[in-house]
C-alpha atoms as a PDB file:
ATOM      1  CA  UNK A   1       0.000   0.000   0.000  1.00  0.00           C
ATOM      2  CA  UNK A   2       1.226   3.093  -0.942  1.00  0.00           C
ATOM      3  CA  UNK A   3       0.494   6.261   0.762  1.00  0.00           C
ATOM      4  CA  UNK A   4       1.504   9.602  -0.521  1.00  0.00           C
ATOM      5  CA  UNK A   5       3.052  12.368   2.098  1.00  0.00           C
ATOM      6  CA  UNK A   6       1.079  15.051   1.568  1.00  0.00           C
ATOM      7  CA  UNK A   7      -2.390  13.221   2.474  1.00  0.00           C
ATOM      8  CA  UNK A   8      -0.899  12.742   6.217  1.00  0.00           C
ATOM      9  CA  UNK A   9      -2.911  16.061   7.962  1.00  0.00           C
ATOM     10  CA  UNK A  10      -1.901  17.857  11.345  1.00  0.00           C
ATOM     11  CA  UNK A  11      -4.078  14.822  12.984  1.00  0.00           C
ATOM     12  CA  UNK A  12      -2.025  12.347  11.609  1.00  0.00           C
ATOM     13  CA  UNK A  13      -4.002   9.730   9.699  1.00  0.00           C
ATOM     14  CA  UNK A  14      -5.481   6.143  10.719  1.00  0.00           C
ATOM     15  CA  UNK A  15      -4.442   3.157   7.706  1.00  0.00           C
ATOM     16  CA  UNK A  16      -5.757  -0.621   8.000  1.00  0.00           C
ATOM     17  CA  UNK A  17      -5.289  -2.938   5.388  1.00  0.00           C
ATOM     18  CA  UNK A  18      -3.946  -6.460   4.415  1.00  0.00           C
ATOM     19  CA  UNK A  19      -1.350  -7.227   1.966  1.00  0.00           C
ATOM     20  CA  UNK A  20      -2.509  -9.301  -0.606  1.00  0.00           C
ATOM     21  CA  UNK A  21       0.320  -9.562  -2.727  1.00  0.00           C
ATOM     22  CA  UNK A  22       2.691 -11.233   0.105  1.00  0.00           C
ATOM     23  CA  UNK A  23       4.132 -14.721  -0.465  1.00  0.00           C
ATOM     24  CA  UNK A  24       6.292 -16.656   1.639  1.00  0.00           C
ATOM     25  CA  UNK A  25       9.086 -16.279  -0.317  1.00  0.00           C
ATOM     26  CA  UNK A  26       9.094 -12.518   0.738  1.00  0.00           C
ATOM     27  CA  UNK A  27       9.741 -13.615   4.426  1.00  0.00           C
ATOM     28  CA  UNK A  28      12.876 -15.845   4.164  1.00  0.00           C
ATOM     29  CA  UNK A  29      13.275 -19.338   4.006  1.00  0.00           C
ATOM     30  CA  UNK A  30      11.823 -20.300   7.553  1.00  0.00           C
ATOM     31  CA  UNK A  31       8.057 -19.521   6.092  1.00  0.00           C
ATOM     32  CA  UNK A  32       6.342 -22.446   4.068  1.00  0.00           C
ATOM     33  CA  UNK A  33       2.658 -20.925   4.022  1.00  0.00           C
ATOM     34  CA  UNK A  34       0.664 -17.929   5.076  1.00  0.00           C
ATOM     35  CA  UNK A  35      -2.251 -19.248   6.802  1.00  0.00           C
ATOM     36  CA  UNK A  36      -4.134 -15.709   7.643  1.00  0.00           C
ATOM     37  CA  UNK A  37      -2.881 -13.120   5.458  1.00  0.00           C
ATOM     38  CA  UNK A  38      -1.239  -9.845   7.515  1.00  0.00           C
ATOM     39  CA  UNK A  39      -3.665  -7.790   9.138  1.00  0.00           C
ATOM     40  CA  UNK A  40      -2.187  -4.147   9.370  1.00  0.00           C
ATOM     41  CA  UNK A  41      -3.618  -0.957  11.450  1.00  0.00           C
ATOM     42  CA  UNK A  42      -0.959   1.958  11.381  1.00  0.00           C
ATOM     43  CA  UNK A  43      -1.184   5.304  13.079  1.00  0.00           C
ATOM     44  CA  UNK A  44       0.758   7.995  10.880  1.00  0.00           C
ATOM     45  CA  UNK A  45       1.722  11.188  12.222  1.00  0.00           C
ATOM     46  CA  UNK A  46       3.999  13.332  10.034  1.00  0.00           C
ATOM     47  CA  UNK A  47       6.812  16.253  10.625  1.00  0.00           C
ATOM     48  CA  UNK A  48       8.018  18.154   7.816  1.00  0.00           C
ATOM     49  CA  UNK A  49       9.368  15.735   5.601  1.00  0.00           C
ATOM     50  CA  UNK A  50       9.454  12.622   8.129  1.00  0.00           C
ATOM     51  CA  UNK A  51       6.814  10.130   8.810  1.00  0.00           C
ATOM     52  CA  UNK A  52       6.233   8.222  11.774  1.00  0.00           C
ATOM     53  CA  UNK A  53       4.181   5.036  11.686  1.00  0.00           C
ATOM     54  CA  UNK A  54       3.017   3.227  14.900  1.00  0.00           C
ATOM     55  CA  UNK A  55       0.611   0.205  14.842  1.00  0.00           C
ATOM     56  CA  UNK A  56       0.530  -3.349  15.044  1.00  0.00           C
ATOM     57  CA  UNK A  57       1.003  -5.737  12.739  1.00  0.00           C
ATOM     58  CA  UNK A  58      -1.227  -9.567  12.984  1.00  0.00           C
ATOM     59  CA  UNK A  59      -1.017 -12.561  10.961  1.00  0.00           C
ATOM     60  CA  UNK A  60      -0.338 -16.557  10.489  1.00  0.00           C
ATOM     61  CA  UNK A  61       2.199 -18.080   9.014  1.00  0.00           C
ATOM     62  CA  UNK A  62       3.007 -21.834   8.450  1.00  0.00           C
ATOM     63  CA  UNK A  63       6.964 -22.301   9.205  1.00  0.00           C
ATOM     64  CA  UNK A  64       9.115 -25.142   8.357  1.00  0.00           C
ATOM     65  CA  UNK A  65      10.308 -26.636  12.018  1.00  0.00           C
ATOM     66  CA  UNK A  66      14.394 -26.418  11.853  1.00  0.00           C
ATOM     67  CA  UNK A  67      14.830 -29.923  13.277  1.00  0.00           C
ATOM     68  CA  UNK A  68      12.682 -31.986  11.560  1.00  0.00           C
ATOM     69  CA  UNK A  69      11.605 -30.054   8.470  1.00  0.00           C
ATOM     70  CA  UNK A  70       7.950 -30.510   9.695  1.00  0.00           C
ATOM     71  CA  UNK A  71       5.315 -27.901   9.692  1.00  0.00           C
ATOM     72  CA  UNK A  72       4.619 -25.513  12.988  1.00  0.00           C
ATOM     73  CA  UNK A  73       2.377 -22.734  13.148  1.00  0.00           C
ATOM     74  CA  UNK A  74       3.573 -19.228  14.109  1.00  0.00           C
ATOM     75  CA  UNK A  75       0.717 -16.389  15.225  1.00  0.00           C
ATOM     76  CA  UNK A  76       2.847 -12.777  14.460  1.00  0.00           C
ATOM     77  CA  UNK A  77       1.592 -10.439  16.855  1.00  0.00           C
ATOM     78  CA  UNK A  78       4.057  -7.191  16.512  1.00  0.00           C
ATOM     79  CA  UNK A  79       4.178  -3.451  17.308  1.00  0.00           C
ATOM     80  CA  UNK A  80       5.700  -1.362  14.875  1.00  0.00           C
ATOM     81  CA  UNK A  81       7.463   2.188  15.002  1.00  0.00           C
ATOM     82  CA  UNK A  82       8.720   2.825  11.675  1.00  0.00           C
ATOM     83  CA  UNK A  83      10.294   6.361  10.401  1.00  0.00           C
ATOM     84  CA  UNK A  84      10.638   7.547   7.000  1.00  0.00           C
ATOM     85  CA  UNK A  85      12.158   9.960   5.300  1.00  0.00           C
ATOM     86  CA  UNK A  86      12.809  11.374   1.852  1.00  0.00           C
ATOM     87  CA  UNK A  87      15.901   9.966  -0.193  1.00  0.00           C
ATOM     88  CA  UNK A  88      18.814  11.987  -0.458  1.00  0.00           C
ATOM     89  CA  UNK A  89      19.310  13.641  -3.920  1.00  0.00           C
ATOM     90  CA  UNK A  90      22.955  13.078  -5.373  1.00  0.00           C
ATOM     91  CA  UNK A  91      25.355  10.699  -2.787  1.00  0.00           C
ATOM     92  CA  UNK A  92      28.442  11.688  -2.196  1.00  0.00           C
ATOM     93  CA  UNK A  93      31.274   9.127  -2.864  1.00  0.00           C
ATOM     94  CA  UNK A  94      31.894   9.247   0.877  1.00  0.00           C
ATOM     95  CA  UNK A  95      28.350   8.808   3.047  1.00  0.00           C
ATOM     96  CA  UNK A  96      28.582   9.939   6.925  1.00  0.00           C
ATOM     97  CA  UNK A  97      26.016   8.344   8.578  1.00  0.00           C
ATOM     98  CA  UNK A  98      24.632   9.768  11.810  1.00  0.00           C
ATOM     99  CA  UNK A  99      22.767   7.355  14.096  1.00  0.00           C
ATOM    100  CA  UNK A 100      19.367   8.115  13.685  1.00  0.00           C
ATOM    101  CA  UNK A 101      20.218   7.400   9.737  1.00  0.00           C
ATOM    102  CA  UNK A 102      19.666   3.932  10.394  1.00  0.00           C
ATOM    103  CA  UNK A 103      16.561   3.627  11.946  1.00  0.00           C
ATOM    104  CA  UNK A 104      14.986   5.768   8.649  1.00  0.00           C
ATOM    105  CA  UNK A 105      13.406   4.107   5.389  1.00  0.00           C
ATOM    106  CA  UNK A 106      13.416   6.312   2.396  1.00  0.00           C
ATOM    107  CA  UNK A 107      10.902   6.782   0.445  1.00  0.00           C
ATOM    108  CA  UNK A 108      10.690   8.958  -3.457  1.00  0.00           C
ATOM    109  CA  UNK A 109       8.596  11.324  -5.303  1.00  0.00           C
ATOM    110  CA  UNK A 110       6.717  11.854  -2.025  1.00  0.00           C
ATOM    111  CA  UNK A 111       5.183   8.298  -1.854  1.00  0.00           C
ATOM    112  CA  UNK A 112       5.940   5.820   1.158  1.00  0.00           C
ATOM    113  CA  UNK A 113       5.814   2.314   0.025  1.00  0.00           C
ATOM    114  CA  UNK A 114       4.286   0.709   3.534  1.00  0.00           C
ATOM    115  CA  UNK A 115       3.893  -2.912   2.015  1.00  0.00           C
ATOM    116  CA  UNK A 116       7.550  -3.045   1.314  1.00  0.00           C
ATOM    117  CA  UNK A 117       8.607  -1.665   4.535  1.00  0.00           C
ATOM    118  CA  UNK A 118       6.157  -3.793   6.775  1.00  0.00           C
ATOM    119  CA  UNK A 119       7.546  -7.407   5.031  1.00  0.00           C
ATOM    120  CA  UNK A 120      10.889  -6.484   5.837  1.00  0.00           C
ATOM    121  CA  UNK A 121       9.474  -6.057   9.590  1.00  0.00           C
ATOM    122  CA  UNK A 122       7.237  -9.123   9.392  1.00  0.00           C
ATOM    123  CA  UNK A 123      10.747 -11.027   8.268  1.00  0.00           C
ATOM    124  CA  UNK A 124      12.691  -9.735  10.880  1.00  0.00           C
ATOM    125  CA  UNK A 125       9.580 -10.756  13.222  1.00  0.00           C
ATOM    126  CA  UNK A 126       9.712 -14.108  12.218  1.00  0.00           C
ATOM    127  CA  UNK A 127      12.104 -16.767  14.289  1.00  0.00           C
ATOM    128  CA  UNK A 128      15.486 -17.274  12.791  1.00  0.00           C
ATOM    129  CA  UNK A 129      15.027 -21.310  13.477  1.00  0.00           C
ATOM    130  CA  UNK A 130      11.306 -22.233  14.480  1.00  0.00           C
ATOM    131  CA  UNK A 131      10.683 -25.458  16.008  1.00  0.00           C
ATOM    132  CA  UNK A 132       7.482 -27.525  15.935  1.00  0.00           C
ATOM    133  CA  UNK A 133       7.684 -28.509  19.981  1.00  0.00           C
ATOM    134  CA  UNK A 134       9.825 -28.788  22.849  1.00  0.00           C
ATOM    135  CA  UNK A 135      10.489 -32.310  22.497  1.00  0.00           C
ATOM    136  CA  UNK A 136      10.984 -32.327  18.843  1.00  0.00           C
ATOM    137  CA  UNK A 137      14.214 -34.535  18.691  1.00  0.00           C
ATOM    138  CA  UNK A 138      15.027 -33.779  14.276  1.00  0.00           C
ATOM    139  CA  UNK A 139      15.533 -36.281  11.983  1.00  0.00           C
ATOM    140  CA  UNK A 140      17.555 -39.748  12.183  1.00  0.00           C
ATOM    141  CA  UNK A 141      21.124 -39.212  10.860  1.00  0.00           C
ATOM    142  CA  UNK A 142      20.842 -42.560   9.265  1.00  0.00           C
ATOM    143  CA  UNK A 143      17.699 -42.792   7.338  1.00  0.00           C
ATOM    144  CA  UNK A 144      16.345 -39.576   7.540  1.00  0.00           C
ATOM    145  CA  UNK A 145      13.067 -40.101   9.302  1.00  0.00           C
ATOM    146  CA  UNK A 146      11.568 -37.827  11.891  1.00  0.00           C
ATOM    147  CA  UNK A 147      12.114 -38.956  15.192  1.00  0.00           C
ATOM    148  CA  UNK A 148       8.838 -37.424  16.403  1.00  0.00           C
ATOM    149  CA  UNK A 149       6.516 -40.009  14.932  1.00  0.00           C
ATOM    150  CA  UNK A 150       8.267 -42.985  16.537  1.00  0.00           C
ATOM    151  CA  UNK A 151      11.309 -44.738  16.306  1.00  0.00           C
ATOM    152  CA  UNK A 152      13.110 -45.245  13.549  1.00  0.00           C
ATOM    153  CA  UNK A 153      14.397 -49.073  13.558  1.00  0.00           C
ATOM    154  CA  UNK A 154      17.855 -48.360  12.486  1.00  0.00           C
ATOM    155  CA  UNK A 155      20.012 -50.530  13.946  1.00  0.00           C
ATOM    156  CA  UNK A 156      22.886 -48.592  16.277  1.00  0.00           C
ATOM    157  CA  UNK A 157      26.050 -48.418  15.328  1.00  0.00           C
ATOM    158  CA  UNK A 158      29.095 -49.638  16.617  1.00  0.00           C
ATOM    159  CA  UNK A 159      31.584 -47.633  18.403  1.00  0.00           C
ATOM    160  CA  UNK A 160      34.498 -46.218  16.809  1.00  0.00           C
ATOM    161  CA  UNK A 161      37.255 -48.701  18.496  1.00  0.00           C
ATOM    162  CA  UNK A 162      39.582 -45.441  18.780  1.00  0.00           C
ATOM    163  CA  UNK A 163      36.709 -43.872  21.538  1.00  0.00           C
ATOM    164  CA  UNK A 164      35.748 -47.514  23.111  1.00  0.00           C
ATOM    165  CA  UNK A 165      37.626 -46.524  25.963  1.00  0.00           C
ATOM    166  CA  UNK A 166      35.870 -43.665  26.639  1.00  0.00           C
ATOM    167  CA  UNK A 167      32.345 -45.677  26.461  1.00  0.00           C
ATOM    168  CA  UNK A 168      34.106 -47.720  29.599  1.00  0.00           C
ATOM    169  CA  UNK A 169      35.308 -44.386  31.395  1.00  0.00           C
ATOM    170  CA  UNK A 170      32.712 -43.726  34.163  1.00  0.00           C
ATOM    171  CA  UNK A 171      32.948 -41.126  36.623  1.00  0.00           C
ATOM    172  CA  UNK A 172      31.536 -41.529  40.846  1.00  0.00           C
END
């Protein structure tokens, strides 16, 4: 959704909407499915040139568990505070940066982009490596099976004769 600058009035100005062109590819590898597409209610408020948006940001995503590749459902539930700003004309070979720089999104021809800027959030939201349960114990190193469902029936193998000592050492 795209919003233009100059429709944000001394009151600010309320936006809700869902993004219906997100996929899962647009969140990083960890996301499989959405299963309720992002709900979004933002608050703008604007100052000169900059624009503050404050809201939240709901949704339900399908996530591949990092263990044992199976499915887990996630239920994103985030605030955001995002700032943007307008692009700098011409860039200098050399760019000082001051530390507010970083917490800015630019936007062009006096248009913020808030779909773009709200998947990059919703990707960052996301966990780095879900998991399906606590006691999900992966896949079997042999055959590849999960271990969650049962056991596998591969047969155990034998110890490396270097390290049988070590299967002997027992501490009191």
């Amino acid at each position: 959704m795209k919003i233009r600058v100059e429709d944000i009035g001394p009151e600010g100005l309320e936006v809700s909407f869902e993004d219906p062109g997100l996929r899962p590819d647009h969140l990083g590898d960890q996301a499989g499915a959405i299963v309720r597409a992002p709900a979004v209610s933002l608050h703008l408020t604007r100052s000169g040139p900059t624009v503050r948006a404050r809201g939240r940001v709901r949704g339900g995503f399908l996530l591949v568990c990092s263990r044992c590749l199976g499915d887990c459902d996630f239920k994103l539930d985030a605030e955001v505070d995002l700032f943007f700003g307008p692009r700098p004309g011409r860039l200098a070979v050399e760019v000082r940066l001051e530390p507010g720089d970083l917490d800015l999104v630019y936007y062009d021809s006096g248009e913020i982009d808030l779909g773009a800027a709200l998947r990059q959030e919703m990707s960052l939201a996301l966990p780095m490596a879900p998991v399906c349960g606590q006691g999900c114990r992966g896949l079997c190193p042999d055959c590849g099976r999960p271990l969650t469902e049962d056991v596998c029936g591969c047969q155990k193998k034998e110890i490396d004769p270097r390290l049988a000592k070590l299967a002997q050492w027992k501490t009191d």
